[in-house]
PDB file of N, CA and C in Angstrom:
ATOM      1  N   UNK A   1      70.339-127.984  97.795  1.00  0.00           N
ATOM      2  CA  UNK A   1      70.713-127.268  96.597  1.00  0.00           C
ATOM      3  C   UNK A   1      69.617-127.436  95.561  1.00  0.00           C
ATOM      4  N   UNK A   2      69.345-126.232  94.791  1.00  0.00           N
ATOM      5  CA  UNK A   2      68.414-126.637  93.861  1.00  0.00           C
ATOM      6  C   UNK A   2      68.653-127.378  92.267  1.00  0.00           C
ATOM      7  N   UNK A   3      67.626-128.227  92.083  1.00  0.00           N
ATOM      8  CA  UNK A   3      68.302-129.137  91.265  1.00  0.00           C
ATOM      9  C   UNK A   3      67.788-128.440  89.681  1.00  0.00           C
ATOM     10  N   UNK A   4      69.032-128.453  88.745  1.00  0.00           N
ATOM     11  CA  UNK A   4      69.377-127.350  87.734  1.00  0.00           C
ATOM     12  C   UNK A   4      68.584-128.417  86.586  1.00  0.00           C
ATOM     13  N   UNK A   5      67.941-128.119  85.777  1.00  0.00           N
ATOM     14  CA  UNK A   5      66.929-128.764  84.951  1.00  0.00           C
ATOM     15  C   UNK A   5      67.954-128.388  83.243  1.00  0.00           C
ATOM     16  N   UNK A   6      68.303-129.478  83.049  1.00  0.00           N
ATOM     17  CA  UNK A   6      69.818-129.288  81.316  1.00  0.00           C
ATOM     18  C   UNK A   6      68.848-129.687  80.885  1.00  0.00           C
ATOM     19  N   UNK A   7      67.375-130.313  80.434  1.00  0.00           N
ATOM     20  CA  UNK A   7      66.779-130.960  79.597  1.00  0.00           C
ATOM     21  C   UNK A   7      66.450-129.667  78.332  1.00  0.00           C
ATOM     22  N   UNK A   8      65.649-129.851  77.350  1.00  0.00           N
ATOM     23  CA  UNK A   8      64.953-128.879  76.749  1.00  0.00           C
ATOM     24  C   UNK A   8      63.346-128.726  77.175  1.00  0.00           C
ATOM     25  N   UNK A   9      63.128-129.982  78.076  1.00  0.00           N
ATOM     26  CA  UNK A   9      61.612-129.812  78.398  1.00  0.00           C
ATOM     27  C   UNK A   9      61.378-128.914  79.837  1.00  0.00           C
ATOM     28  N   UNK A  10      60.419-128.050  79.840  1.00  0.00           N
ATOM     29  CA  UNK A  10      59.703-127.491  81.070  1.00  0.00           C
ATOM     30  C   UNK A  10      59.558-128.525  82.359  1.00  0.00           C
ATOM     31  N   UNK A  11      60.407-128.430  83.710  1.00  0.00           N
ATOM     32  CA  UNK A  11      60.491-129.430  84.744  1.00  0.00           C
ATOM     33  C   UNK A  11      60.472-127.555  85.463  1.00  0.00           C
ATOM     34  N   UNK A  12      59.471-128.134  86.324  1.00  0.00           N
ATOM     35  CA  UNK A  12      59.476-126.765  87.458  1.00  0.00           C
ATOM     36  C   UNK A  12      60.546-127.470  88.787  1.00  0.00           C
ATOM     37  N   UNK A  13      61.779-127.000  88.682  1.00  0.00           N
ATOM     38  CA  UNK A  13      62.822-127.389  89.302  1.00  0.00           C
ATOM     39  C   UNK A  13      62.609-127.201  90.450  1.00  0.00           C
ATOM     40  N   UNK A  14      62.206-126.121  90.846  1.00  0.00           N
ATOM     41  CA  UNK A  14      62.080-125.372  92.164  1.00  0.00           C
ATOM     42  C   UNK A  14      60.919-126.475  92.964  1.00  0.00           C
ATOM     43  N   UNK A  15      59.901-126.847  92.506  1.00  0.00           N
ATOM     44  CA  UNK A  15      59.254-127.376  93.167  1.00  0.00           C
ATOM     45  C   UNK A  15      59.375-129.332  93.727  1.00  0.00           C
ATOM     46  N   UNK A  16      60.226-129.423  92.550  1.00  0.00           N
ATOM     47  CA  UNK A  16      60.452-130.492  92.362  1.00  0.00           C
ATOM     48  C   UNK A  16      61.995-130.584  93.795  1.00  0.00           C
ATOM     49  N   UNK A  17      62.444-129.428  93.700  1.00  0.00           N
ATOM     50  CA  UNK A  17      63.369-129.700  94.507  1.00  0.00           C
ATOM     51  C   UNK A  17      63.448-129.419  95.874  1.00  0.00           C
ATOM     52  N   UNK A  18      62.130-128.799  95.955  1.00  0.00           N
ATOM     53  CA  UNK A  18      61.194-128.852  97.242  1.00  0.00           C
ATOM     54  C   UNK A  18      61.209-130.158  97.689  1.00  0.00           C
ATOM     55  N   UNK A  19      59.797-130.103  96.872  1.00  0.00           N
ATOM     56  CA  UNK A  19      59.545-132.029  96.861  1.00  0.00           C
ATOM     57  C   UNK A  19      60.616-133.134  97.215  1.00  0.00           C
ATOM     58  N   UNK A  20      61.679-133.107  97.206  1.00  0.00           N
ATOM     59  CA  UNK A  20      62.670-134.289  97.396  1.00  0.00           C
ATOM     60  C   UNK A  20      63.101-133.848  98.662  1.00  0.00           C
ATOM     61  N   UNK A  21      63.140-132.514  99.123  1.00  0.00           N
ATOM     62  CA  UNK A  21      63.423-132.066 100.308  1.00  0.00           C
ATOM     63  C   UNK A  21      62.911-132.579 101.718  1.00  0.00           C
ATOM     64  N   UNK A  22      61.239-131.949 101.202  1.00  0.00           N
ATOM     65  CA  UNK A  22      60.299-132.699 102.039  1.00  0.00           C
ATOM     66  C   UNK A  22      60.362-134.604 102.710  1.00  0.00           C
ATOM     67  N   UNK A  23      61.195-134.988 101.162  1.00  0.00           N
ATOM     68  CA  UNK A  23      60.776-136.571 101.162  1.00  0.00           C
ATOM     69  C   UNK A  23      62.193-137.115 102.177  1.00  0.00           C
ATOM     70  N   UNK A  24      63.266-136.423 101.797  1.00  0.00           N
ATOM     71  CA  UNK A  24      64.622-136.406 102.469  1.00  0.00           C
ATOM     72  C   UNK A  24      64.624-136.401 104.350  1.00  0.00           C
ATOM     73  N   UNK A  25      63.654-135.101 104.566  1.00  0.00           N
ATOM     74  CA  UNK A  25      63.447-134.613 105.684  1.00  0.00           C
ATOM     75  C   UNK A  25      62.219-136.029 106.955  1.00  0.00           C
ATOM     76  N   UNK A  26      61.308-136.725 106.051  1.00  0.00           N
ATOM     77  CA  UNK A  26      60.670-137.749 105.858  1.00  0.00           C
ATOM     78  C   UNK A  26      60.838-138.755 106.587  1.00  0.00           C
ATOM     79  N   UNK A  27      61.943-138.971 106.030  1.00  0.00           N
ATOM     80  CA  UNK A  27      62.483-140.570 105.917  1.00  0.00           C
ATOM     81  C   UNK A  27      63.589-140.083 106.710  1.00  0.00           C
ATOM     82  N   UNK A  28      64.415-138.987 107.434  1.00  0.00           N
ATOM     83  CA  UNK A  28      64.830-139.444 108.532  1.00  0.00           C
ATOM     84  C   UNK A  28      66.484-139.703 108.207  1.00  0.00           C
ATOM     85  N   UNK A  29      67.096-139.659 107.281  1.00  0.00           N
ATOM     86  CA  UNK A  29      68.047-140.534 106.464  1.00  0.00           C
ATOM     87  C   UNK A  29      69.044-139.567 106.478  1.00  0.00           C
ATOM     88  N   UNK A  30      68.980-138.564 106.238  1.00  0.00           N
ATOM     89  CA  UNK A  30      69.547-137.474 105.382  1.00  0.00           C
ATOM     90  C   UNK A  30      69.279-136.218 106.665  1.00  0.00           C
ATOM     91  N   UNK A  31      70.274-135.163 107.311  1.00  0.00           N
ATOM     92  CA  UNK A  31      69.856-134.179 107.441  1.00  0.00           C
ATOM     93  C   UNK A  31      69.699-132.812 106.686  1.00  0.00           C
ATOM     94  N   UNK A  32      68.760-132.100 106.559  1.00  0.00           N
ATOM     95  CA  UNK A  32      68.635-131.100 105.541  1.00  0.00           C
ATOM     96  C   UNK A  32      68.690-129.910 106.244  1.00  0.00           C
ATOM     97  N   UNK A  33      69.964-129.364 105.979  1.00  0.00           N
ATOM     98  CA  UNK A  33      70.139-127.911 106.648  1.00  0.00           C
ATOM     99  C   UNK A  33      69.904-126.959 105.226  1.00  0.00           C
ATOM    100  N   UNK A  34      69.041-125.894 105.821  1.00  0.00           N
ATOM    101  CA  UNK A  34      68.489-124.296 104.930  1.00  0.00           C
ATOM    102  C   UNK A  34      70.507-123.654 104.659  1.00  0.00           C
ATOM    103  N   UNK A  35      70.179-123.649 103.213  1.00  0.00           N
ATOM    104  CA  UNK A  35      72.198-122.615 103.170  1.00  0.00           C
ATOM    105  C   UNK A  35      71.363-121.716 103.769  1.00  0.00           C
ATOM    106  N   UNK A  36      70.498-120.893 104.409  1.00  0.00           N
ATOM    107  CA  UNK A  36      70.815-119.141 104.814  1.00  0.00           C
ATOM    108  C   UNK A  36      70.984-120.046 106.440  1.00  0.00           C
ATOM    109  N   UNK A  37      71.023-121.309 107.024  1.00  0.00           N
ATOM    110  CA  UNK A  37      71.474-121.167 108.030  1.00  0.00           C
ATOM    111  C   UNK A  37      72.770-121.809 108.402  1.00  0.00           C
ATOM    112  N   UNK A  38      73.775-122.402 106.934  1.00  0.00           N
ATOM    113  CA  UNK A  38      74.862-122.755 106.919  1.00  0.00           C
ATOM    114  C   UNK A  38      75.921-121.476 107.264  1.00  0.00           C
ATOM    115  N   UNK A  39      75.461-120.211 107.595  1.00  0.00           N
ATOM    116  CA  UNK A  39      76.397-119.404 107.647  1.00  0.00           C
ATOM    117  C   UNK A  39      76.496-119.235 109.143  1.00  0.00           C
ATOM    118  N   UNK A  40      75.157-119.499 109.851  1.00  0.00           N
ATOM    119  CA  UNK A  40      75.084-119.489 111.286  1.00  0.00           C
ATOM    120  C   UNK A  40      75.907-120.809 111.913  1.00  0.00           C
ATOM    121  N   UNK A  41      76.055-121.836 111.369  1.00  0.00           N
ATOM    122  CA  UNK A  41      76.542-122.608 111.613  1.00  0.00           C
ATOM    123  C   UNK A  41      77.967-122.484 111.550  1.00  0.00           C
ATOM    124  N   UNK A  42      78.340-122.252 110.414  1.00  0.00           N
ATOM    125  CA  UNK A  42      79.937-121.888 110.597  1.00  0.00           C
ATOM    126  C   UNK A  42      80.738-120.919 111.264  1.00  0.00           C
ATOM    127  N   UNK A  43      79.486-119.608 111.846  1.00  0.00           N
ATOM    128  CA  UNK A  43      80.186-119.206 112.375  1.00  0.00           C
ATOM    129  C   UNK A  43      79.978-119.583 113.882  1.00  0.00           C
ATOM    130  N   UNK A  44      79.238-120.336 113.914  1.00  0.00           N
ATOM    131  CA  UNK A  44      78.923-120.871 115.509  1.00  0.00           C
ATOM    132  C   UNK A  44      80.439-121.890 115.812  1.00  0.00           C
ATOM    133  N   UNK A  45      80.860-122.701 114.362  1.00  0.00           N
ATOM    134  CA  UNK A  45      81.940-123.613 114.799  1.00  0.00           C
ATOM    135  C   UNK A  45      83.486-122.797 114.951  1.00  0.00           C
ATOM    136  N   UNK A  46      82.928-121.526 114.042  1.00  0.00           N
ATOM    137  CA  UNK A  46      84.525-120.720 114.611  1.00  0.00           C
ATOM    138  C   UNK A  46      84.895-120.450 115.510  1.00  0.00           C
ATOM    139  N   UNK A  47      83.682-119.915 116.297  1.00  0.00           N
ATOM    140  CA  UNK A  47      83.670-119.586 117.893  1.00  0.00           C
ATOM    141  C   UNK A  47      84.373-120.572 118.488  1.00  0.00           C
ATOM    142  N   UNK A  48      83.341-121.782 118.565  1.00  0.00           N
ATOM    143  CA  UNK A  48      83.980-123.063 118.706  1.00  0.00           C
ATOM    144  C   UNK A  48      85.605-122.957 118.681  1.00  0.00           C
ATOM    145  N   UNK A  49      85.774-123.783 117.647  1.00  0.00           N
ATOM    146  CA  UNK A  49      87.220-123.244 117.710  1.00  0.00           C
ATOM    147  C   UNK A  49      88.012-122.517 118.158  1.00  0.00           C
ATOM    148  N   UNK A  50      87.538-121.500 118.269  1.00  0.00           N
ATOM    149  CA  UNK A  50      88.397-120.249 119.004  1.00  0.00           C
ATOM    150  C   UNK A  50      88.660-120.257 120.388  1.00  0.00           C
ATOM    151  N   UNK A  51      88.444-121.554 120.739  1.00  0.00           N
ATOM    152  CA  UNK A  51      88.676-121.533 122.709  1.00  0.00           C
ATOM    153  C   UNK A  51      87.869-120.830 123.577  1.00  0.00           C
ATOM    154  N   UNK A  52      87.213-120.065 122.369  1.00  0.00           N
ATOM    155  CA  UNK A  52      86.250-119.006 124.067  1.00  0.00           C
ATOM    156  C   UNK A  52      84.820-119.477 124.209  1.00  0.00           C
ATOM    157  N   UNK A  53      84.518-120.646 124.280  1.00  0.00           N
ATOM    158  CA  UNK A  53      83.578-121.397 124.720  1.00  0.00           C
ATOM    159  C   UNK A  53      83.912-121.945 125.883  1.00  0.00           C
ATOM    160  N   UNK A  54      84.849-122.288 125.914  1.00  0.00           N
ATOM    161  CA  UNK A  54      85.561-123.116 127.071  1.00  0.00           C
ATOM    162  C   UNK A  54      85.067-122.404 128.527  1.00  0.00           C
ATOM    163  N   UNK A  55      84.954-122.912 129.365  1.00  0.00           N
ATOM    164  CA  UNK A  55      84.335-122.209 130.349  1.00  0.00           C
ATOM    165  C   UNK A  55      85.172-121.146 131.275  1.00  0.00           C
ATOM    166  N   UNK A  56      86.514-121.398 131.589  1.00  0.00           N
ATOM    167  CA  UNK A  56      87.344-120.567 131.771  1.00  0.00           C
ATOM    168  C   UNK A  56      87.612-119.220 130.925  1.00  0.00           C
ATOM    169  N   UNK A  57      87.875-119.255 129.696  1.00  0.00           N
ATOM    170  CA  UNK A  57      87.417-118.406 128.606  1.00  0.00           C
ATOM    171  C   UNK A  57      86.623-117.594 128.756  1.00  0.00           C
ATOM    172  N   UNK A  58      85.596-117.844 128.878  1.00  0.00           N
ATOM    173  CA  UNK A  58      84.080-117.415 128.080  1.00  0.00           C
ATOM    174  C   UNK A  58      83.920-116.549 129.529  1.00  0.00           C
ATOM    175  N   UNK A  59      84.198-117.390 130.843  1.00  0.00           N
ATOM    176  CA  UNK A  59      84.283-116.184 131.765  1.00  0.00           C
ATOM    177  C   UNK A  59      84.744-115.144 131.517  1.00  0.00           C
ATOM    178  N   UNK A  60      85.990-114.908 131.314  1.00  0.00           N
ATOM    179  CA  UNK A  60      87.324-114.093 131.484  1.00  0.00           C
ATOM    180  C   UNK A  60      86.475-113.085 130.166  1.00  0.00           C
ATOM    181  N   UNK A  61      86.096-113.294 129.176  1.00  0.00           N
ATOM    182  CA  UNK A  61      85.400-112.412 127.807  1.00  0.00           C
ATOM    183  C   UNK A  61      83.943-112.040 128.679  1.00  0.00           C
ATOM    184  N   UNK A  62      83.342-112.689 129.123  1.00  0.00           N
ATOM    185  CA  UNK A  62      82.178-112.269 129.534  1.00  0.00           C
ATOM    186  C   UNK A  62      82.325-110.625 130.672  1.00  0.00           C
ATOM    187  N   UNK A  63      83.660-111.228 131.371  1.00  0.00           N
ATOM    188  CA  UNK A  63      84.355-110.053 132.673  1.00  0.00           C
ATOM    189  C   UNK A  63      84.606-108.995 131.880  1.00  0.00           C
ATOM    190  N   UNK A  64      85.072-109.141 130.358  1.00  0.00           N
ATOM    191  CA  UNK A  64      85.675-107.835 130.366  1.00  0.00           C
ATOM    192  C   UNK A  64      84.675-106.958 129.479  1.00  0.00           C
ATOM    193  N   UNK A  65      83.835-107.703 128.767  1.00  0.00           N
ATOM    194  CA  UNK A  65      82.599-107.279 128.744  1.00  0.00           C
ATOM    195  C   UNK A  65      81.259-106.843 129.586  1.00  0.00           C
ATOM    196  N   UNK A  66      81.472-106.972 130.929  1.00  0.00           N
ATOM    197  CA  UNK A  66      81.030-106.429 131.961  1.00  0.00           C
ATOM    198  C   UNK A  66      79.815-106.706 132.340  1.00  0.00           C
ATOM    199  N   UNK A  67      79.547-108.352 132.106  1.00  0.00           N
ATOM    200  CA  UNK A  67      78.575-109.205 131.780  1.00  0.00           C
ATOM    201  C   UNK A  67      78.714-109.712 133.788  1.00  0.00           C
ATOM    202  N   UNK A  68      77.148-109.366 134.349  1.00  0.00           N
ATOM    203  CA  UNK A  68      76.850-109.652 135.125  1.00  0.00           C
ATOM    204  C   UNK A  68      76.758-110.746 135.827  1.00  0.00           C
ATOM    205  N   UNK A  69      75.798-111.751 134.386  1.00  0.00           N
ATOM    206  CA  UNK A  69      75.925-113.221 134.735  1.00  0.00           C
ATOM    207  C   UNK A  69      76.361-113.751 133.467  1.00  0.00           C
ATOM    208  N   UNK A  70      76.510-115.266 133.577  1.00  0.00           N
ATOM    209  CA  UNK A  70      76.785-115.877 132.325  1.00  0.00           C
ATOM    210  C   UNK A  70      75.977-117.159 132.076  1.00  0.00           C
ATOM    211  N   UNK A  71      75.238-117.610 131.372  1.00  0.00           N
ATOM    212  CA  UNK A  71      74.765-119.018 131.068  1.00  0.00           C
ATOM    213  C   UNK A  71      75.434-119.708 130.537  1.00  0.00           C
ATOM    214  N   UNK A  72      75.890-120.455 130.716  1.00  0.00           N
ATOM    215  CA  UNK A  72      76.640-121.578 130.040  1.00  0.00           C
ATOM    216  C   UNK A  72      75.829-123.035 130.334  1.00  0.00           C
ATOM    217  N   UNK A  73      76.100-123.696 128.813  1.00  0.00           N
ATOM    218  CA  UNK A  73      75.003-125.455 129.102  1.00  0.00           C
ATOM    219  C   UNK A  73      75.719-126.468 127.832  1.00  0.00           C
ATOM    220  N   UNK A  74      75.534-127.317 128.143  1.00  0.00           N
ATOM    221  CA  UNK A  74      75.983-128.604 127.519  1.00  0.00           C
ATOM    222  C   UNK A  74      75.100-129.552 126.937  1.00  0.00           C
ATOM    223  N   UNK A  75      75.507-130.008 125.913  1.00  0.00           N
ATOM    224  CA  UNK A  75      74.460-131.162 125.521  1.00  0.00           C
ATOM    225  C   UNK A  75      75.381-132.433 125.011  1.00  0.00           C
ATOM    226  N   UNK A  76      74.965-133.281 125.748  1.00  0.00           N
ATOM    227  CA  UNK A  76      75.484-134.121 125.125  1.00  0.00           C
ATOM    228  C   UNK A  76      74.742-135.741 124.680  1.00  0.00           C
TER     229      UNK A  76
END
C-alpha cells in the first residue's frame, strides 16, 4: 500500500514506498504481493473453493467442455 505523507513537508511517498518494498522483499520476512495481482489470487481461491479443482470435478467440467486432455499438478 502506498504510504500517505499527513506532514506539511514535501516526502516523495511514492518512492519512498517503493523503497521499503524493495527492503521488505530483501530481507525475506514479509511477503509482498502487487494489489493488481490480489484479484488473480482471489479469484484463483474461489475456484478453489468451488470443488472444481478436485480431480473428479475438474474432469467431469473439462468433459462437458469438450476438453480433449486435461493437466492437472500438485505442489506441495
Amino acid at each position: 500500500m502506498k504510504i500517505e505523507n499527513r506532514t506539511s513537508e514535501f516526502i516523495d511517498s511514492e518512492a519512498l514506498t517503493e523503497l521499503l518494498q524493495v527492503e521488505f522483499v530483501k530481507q525475506k520476512y514479509y511477503i509482498v504481493v502487487e494489489r493488481n495481482q490480489l484479484q488473480k489470487i482471489l479469484e484463483e481461491k474461489k475456484l478453489s473453493l468451488s470443488g472444481l479443482t478436485e480431480t473428479e470435478q475438474a474432469v467431469k467440467l473439462w468433459e462437458l467442455l469438450g476438453a480433449q486432455k486435461i493437466w492437472m499438478r500438485s505442489l506441495y
